[in-house]
Protein backbone atom coordinates (compact mmCIF):
# COMPACT_ATOMS: atom_id res chain seq x y z
CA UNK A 1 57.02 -180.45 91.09
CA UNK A 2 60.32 -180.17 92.70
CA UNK A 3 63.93 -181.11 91.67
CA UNK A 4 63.95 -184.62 93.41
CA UNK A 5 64.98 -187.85 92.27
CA UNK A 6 66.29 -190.98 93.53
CA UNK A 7 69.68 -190.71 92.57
CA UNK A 8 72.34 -188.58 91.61
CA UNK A 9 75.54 -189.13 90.06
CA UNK A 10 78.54 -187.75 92.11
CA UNK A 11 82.52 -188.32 90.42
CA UNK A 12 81.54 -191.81 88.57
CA UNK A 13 78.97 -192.94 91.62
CA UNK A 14 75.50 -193.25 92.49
CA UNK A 15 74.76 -191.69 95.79
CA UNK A 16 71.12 -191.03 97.34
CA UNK A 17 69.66 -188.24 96.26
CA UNK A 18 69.37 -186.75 100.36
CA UNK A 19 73.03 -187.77 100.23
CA UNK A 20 74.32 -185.54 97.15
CA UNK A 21 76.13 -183.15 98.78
CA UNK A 22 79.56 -180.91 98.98
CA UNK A 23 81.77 -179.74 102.12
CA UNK A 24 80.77 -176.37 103.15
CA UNK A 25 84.04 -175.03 102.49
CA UNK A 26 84.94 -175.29 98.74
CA UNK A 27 85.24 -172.73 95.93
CA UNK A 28 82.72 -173.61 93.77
CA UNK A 29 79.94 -172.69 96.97
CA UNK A 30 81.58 -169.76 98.09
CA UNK A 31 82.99 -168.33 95.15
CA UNK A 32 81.03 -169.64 92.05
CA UNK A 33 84.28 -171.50 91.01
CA UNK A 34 82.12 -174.02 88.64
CA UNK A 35 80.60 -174.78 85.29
CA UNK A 36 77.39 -176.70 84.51
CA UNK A 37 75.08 -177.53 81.61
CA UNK A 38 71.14 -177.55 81.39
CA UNK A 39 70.00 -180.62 79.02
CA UNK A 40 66.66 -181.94 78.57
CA UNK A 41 65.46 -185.41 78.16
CA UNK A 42 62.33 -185.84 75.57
CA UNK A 43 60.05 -188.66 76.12
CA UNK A 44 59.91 -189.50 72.59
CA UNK A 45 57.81 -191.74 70.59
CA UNK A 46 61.37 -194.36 70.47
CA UNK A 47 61.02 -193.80 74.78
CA UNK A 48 63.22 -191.97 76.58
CA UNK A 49 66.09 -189.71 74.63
CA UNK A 50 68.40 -187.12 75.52
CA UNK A 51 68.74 -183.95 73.52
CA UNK A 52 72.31 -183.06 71.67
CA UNK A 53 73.60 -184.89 74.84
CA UNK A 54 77.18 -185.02 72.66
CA UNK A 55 77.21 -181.23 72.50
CA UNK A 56 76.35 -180.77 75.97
CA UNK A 57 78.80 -182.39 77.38
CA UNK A 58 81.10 -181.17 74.58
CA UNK A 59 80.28 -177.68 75.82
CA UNK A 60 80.85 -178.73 79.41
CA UNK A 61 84.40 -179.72 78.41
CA UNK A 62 85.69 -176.78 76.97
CA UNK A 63 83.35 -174.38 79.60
CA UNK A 64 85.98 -176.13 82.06
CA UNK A 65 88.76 -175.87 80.17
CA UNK A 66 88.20 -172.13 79.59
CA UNK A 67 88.52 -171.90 83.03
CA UNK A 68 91.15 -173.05 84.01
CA UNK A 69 90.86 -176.38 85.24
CA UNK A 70 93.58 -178.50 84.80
CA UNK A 71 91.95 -181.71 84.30
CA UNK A 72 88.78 -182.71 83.73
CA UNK A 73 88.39 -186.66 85.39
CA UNK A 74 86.01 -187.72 83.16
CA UNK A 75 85.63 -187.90 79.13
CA UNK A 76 83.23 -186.60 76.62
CA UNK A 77 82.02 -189.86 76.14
CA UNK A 78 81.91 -191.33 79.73
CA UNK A 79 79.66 -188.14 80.79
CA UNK A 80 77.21 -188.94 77.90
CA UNK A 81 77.33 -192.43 79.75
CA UNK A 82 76.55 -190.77 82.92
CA UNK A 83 73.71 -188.56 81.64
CA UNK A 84 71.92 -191.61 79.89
CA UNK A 85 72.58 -194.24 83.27
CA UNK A 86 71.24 -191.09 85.64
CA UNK A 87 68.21 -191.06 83.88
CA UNK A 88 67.95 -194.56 83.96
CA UNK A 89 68.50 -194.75 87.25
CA UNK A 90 65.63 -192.40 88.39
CA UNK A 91 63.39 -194.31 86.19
CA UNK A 92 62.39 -190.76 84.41
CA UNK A 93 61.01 -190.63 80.56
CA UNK A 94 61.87 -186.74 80.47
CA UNK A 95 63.50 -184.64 82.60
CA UNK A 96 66.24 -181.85 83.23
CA UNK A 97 69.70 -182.79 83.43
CA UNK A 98 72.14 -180.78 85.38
CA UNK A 99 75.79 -181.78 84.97
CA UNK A 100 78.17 -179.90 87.33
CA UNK A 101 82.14 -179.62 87.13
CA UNK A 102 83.14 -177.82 90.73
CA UNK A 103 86.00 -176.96 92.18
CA UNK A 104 87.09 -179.19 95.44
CA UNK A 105 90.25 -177.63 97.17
CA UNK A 106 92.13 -178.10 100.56
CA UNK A 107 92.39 -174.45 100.62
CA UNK A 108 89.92 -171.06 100.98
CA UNK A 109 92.72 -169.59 99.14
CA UNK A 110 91.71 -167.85 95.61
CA UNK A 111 94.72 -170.53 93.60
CA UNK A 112 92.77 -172.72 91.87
CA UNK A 113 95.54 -174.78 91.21
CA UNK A 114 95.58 -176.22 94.67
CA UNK A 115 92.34 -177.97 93.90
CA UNK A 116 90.85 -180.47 91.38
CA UNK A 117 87.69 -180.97 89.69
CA UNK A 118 84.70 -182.68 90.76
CA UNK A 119 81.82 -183.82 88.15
CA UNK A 120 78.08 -184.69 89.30
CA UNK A 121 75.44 -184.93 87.34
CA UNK A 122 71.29 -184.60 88.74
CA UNK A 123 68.33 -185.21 87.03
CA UNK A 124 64.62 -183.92 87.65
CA UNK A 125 61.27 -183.55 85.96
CA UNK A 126 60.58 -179.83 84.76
CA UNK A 127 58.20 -179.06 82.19
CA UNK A 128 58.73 -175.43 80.34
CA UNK A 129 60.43 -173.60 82.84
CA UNK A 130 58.22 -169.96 81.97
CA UNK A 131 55.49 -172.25 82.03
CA UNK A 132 52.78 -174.06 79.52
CA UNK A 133 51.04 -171.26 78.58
CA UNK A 134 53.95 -169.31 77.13
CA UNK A 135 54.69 -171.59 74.45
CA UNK A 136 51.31 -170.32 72.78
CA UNK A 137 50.33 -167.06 74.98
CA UNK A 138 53.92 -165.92 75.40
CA UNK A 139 55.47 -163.87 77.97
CA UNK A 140 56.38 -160.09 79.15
CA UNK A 141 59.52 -159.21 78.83
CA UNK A 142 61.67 -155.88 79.56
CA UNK A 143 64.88 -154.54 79.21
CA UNK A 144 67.04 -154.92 82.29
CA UNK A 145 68.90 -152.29 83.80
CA UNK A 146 71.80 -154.59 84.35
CA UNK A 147 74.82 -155.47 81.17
CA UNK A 148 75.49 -158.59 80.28
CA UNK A 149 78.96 -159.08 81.56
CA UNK A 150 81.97 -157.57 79.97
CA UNK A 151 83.90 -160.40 77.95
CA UNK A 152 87.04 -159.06 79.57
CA UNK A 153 85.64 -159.14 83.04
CA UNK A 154 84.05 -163.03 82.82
CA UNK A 155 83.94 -165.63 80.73
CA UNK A 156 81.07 -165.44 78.74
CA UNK A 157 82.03 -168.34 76.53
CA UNK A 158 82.22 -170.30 79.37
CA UNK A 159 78.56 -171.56 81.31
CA UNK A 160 80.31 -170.72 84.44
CA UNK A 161 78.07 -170.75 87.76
CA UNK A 162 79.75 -167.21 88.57
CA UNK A 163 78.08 -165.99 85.69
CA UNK A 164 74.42 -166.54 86.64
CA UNK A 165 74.53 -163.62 89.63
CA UNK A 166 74.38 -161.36 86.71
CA UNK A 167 71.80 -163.44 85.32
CA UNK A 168 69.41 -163.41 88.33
CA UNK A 169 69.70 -160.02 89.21
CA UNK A 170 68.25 -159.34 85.91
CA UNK A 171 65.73 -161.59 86.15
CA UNK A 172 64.80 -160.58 90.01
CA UNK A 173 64.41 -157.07 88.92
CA UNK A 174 62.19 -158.04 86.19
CA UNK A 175 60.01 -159.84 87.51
CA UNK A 176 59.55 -157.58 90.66
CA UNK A 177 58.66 -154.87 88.17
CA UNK A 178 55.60 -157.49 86.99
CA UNK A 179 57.33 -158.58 83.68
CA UNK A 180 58.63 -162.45 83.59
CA UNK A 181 62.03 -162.39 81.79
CA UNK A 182 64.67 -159.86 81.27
CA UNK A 183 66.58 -158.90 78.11
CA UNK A 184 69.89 -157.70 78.67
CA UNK A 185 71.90 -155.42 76.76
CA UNK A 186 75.84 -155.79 76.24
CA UNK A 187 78.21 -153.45 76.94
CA UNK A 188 77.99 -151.37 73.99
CA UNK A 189 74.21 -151.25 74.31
CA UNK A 190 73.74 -153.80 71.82
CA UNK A 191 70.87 -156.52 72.19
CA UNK A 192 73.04 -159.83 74.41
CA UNK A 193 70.42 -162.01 75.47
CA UNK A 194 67.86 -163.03 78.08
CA UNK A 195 68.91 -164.36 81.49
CA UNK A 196 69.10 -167.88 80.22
CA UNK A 197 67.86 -167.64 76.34
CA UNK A 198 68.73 -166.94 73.56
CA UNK A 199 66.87 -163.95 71.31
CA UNK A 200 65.39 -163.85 67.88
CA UNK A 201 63.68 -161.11 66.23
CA UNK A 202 61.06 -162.02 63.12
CA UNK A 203 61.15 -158.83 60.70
CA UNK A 204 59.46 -158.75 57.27
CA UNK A 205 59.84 -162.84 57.09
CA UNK A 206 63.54 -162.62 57.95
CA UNK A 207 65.06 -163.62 61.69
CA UNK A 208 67.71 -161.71 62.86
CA UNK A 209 69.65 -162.82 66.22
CA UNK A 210 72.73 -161.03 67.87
CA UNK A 211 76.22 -161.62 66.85
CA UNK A 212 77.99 -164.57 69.07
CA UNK A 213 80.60 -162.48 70.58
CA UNK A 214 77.77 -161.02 72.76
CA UNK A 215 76.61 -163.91 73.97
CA UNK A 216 76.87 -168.07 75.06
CA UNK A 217 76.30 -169.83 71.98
CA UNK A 218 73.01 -172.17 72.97
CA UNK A 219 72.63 -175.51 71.67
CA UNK A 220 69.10 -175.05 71.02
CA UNK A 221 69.95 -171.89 69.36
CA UNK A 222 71.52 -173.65 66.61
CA UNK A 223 69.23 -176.36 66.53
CA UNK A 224 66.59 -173.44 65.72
CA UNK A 225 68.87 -172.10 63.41
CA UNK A 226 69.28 -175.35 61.53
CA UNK A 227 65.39 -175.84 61.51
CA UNK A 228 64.50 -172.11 60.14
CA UNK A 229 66.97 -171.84 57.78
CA UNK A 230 65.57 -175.58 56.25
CA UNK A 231 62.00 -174.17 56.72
CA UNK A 232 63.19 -171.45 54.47
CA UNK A 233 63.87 -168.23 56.46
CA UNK A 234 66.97 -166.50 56.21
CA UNK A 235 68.73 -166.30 59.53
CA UNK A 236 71.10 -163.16 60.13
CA UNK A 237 73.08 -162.38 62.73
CA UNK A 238 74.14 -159.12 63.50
CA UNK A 239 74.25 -156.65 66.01
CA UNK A 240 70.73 -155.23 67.20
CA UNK A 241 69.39 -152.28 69.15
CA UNK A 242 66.53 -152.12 71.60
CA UNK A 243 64.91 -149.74 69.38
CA UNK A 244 64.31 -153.04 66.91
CA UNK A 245 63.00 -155.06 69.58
CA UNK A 246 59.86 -152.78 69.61
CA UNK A 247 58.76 -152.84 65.92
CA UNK A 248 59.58 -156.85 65.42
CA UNK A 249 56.71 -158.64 63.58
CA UNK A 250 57.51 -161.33 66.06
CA UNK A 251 60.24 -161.98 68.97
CA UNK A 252 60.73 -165.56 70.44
CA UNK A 253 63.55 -166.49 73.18
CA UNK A 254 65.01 -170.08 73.40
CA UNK A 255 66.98 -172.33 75.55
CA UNK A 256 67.53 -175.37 77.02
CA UNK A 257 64.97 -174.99 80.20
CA UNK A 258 62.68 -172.55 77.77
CA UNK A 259 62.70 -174.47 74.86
CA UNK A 260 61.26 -172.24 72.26
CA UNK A 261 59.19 -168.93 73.63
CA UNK A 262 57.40 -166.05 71.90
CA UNK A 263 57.63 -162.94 73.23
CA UNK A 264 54.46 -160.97 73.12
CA UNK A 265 55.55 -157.32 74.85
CA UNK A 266 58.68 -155.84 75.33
CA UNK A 267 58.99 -152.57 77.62
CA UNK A 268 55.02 -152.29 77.95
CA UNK A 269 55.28 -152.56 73.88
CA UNK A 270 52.99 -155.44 72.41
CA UNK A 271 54.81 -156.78 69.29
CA UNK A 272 53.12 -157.95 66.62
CA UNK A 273 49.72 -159.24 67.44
CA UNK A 274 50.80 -159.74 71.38
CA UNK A 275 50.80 -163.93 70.52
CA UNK A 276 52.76 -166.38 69.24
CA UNK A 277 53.58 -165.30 64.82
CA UNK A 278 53.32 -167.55 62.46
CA UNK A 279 57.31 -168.23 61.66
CA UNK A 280 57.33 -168.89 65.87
CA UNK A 281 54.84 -171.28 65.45
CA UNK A 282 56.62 -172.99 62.40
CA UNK A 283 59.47 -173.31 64.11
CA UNK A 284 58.03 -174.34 67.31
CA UNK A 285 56.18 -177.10 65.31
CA UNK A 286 59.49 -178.10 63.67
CA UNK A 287 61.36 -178.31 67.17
CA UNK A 288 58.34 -180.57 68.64
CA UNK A 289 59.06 -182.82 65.48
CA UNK A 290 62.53 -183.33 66.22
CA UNK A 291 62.00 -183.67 70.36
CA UNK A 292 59.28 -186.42 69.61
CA UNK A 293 61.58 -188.67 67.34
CA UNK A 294 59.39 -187.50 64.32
CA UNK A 295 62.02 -185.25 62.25
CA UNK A 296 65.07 -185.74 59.84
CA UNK A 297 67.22 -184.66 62.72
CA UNK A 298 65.75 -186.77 65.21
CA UNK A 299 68.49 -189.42 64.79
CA UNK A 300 71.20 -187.09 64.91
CA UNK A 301 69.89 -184.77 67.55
CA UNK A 302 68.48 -187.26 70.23
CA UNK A 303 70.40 -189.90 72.32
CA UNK A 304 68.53 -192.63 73.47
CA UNK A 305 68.37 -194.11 76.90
């Protein structure tokens, strides 16, 4: 399955989807000068519904805002427009959403100021993105050899596309060494966070997950920790060391493209009993609830088309 669709929205228009496309010369394609969001759309049991699309876009905002941008052309509210009418458009009952603010200037130069923000927005269908089988089998994972980024040296509040190089080197190294995600470390040597999840470690019936100055705050982290914490498990976040990773009763990464993963070995280390623990399955079953239109959050948490 690949990432086409019919149409895609490009700065408040439709345009064909072999017709979505940028000059060759602009910052955000040779320079990574752009932010973006990953949001899914749940085929629920209501139809069609978008997942904390408010947030999102919320999140998109001030990503471009902690950037720099100047002005962002388009509204909170008119991009949760956008999200719900590109998904209508390409007739899909889920998909991924990609919303995109990007940098269009007259100039090569490094001013940003000279330019002004674009905003498109693309939709395709993508099931879990490390696959069916690791929502129940879960994956191998190891800890990369590359830092997160400094948060003096990036933004790492910001979902800025610069950002992600550091991401997929992880992840390229990872994988090449057999395993199929990376955990990175920050630059203390603290526990950050996967290439593009969020961590949680399951110790003695407690979950533990890393302070938020380390990392980018996920939306579906706080939807988990919302759901665990009204399941009845204390939540605690605090700083964590590798060493922890390897005696966890249970591990599970999540994210927008994940959604909610266990984490059966870590280093060549099996934790716990190398599948999916029982408080990962709880909250797994919880999140399903909510994505289906089945929960006491569903309401709040899901935007229909």
């Amino acid at each position: 399955m690949g990432i086409e669709s019919k149409y895609v929205w490009m700065n408040g228009k439709f345009v064909d989807y072999e017709k979505a496309t940028v000059p060759f010369l602009n910052p955000a394609l040779h320079y990574g000068f752009a932010c973006f969001e990953g949001i899914r759309c749940y085929n629920t049991d209501q139809g069609p519904a978008i997942f904390r699309n408010q947030e999102h876009m919320q999140r998109l905002a001030e990503s471009a805002h902690i950037m720099g941008f100047k002005k962002l052309p388009f509204s909170v509210d008119e991009l949760m427009l956008a999200a719900r009418e590109t998904v209508a458009r390409n007739e899909f009952e889920a998909c991924y959403i990609r919303p995109l603010v990007y940098l269009i200037s007259p100039s090569m130069g490094l001013n940003m100021d000279l330019g002004e923000a674009h905003v498109s927005i693309a939709a395709w269908e993508w099931g879990s993105m490390l696959g069916e089988e690791s929502l129940t089998k879960g994956v191998r994972a190891n800890v990369s050899s590359f830092t997160r980024h400094h948060p003096n040296v990036m933004m790492t509040k910001s979902k800025a596309a610069g950002n992600y190089v550091n991401s997929m080197l992880a992840k390229a190294e990872s994988v090449r060494a057999g395993f199929e995600e990376a955990i990175m470390l920050d630059p203390q040597g603290y526990v950050a966070e996967c290439t593009g999840e969020n961590l949680f470690v399951v110790r003695k019936g407690k979950l533990y997950t890393t302070h938020t100055a380390a990392i980018l705050e996920g939306i579906t982290r706080d939807s988990i920790i919302t759901l665990a914490q009204e399941l009845g498990y204390e939540v605690i976040e605090q700083p964590l060391v590798r060493d922890q990773l390897y005696v966890a009763d249970e591990i599970f990464m999540c994210g927008t493209a994940a959604e909610c993963v266990p984490v059966r070995e870590v280093d060549r280390r099996q934790i716990g009993s190398g599948v999916a623990g029982p408080i990962t399955r709880d909250i797994q079953k919880a999140f399903q609830e909510v994505i289906k239109g089945r929960h006491a959050h569903s309401p709040e948490w899901l935007d229909h088309i």
